[in-house]
PDB file of N, CA and C in Angstrom:
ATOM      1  N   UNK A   1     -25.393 -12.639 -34.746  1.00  0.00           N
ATOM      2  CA  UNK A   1     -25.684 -12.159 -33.416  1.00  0.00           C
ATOM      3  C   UNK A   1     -24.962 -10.814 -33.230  1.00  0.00           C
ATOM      4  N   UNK A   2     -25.645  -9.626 -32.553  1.00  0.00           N
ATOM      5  CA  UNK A   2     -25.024  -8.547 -32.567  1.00  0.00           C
ATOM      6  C   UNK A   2     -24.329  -8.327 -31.739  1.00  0.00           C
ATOM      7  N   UNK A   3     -22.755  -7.867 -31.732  1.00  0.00           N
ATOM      8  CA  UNK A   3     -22.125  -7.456 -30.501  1.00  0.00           C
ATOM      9  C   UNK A   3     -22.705  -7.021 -29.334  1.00  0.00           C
ATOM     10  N   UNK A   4     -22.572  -7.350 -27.973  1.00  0.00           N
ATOM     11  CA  UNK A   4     -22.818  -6.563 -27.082  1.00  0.00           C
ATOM     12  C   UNK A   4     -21.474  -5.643 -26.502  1.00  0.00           C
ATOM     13  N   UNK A   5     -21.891  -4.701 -26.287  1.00  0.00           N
ATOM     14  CA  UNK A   5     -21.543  -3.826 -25.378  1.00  0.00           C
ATOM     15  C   UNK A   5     -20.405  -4.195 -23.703  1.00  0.00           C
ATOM     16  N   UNK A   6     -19.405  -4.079 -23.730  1.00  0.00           N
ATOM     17  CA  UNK A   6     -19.045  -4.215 -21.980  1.00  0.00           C
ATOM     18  C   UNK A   6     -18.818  -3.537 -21.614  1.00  0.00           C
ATOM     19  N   UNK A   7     -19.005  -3.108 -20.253  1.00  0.00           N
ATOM     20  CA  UNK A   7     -18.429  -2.286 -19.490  1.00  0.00           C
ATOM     21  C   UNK A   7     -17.484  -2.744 -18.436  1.00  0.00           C
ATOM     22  N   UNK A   8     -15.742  -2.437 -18.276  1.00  0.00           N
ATOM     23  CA  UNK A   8     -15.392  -3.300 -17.312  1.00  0.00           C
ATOM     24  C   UNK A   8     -14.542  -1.517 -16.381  1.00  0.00           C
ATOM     25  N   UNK A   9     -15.052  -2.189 -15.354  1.00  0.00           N
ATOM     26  CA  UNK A   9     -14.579  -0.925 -14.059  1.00  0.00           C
ATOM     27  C   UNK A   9     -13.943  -1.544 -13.456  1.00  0.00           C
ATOM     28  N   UNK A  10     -12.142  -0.335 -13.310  1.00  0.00           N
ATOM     29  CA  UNK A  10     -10.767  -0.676 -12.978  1.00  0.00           C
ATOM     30  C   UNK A  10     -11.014   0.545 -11.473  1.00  0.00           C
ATOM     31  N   UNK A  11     -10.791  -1.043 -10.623  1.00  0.00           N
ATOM     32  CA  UNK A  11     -10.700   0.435  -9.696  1.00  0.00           C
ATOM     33  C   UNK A  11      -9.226   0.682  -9.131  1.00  0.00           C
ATOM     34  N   UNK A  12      -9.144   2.076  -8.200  1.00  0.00           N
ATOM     35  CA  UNK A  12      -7.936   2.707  -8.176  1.00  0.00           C
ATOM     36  C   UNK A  12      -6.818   1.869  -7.812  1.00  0.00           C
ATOM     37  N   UNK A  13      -5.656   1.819  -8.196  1.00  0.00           N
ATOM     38  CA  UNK A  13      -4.533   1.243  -7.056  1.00  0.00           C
ATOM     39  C   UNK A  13      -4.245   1.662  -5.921  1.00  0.00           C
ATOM     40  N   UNK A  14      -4.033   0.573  -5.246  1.00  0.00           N
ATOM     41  CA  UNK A  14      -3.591   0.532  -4.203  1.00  0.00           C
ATOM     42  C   UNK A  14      -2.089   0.913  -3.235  1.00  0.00           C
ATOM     43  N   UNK A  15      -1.186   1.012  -4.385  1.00  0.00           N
ATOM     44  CA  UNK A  15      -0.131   1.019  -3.682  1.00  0.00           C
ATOM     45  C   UNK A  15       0.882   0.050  -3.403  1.00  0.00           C
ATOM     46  N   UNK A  16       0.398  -0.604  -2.186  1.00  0.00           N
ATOM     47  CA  UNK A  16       1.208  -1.433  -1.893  1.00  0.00           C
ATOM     48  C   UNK A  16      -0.279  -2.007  -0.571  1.00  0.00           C
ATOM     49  N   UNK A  17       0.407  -3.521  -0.285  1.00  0.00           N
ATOM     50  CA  UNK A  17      -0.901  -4.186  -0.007  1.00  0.00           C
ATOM     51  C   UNK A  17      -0.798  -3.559   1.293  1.00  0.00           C
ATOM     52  N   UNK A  18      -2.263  -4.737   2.401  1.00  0.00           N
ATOM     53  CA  UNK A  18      -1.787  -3.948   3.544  1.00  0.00           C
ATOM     54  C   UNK A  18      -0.996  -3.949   4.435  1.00  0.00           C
ATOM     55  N   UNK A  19      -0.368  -4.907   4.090  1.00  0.00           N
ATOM     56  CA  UNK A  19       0.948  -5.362   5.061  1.00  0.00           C
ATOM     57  C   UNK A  19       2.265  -4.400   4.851  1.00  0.00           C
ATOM     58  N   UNK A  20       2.349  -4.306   3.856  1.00  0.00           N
ATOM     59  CA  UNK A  20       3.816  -2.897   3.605  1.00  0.00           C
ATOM     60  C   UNK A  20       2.799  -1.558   3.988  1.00  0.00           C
ATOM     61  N   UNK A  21       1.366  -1.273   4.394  1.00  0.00           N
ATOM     62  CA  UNK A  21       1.369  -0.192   4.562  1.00  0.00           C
ATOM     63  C   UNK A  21       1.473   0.274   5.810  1.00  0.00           C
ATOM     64  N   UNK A  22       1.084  -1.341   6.745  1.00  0.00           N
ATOM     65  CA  UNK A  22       1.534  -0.854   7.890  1.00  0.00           C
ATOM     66  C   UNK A  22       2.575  -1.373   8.313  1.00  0.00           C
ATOM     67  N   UNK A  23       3.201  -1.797   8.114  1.00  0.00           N
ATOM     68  CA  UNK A  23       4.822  -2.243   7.975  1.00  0.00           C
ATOM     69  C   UNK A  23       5.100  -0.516   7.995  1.00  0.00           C
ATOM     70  N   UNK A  24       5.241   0.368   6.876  1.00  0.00           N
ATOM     71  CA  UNK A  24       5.525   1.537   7.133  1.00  0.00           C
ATOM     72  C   UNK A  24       4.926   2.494   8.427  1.00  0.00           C
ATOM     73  N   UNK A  25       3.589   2.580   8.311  1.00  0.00           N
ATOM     74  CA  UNK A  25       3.270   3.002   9.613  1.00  0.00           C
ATOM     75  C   UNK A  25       4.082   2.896  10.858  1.00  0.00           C
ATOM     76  N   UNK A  26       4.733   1.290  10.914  1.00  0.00           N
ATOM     77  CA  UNK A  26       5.411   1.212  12.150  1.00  0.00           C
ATOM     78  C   UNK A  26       6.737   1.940  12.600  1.00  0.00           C
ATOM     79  N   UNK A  27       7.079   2.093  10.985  1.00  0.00           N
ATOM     80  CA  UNK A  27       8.385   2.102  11.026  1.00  0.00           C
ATOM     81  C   UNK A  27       8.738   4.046  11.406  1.00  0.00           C
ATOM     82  N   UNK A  28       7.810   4.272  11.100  1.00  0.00           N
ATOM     83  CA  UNK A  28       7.115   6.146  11.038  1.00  0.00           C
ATOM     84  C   UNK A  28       7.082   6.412  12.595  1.00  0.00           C
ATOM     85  N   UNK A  29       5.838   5.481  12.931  1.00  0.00           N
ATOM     86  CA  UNK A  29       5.859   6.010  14.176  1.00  0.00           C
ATOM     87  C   UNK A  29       7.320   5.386  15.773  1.00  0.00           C
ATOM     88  N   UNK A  30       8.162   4.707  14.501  1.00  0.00           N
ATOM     89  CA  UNK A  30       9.796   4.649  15.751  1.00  0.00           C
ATOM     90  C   UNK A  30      10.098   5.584  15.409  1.00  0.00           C
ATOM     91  N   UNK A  31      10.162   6.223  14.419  1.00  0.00           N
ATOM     92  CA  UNK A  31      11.049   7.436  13.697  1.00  0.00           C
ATOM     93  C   UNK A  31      10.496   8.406  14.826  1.00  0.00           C
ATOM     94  N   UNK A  32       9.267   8.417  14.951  1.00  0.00           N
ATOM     95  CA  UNK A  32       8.432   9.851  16.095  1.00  0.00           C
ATOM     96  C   UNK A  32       8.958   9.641  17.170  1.00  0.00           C
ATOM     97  N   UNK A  33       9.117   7.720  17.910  1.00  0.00           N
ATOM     98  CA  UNK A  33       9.255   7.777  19.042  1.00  0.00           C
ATOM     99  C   UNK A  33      11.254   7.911  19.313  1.00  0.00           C
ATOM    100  N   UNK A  34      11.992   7.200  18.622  1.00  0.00           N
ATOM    101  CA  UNK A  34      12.722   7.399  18.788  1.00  0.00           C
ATOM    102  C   UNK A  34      13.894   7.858  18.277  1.00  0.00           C
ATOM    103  N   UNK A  35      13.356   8.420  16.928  1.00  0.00           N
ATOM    104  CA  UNK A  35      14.947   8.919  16.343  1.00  0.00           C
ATOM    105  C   UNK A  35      15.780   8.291  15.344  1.00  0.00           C
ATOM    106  N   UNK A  36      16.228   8.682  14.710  1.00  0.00           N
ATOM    107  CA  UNK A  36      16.887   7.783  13.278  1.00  0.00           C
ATOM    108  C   UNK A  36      18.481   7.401  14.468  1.00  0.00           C
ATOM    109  N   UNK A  37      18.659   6.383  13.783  1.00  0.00           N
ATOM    110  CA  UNK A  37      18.017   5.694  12.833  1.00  0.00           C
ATOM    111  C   UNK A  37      17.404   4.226  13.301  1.00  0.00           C
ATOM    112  N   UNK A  38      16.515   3.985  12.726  1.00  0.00           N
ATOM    113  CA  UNK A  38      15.948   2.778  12.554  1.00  0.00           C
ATOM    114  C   UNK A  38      16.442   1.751  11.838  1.00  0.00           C
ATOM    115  N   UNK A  39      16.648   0.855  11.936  1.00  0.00           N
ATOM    116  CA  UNK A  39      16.569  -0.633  11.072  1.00  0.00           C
ATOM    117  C   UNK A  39      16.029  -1.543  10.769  1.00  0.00           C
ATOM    118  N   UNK A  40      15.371  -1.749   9.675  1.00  0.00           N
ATOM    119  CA  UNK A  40      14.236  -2.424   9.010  1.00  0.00           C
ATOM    120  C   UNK A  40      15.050  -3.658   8.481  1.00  0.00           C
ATOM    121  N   UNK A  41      14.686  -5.073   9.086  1.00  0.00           N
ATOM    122  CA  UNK A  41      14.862  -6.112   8.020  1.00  0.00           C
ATOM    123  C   UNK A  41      14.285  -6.371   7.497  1.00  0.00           C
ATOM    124  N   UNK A  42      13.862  -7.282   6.150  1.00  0.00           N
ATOM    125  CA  UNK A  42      13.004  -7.998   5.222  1.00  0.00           C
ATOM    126  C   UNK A  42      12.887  -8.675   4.644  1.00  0.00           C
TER     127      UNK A  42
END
């Protein structure tokens, strides 16, 4: 039987999921509203 052929498509990363991205978002926009420093627990 002759080999077939695959094609496998990697798509881009992500980063970080979406919870740390808006986890950061939040943390960005205290920085706008109020000024360092902030404190992040986790």
């Amino acid at each position: 039987m002759p080999a077939v052929p695959h094609t496998l498509l990697l798509a881009a990363p992500r980063g970080f999921c979406a919870g740390v991205d808006r986890a950061i978002l939040i943390v960005e926009r205290a920085l706008e509203a109020y000024g360092a420093p902030v404190y992040v627990r986790h």
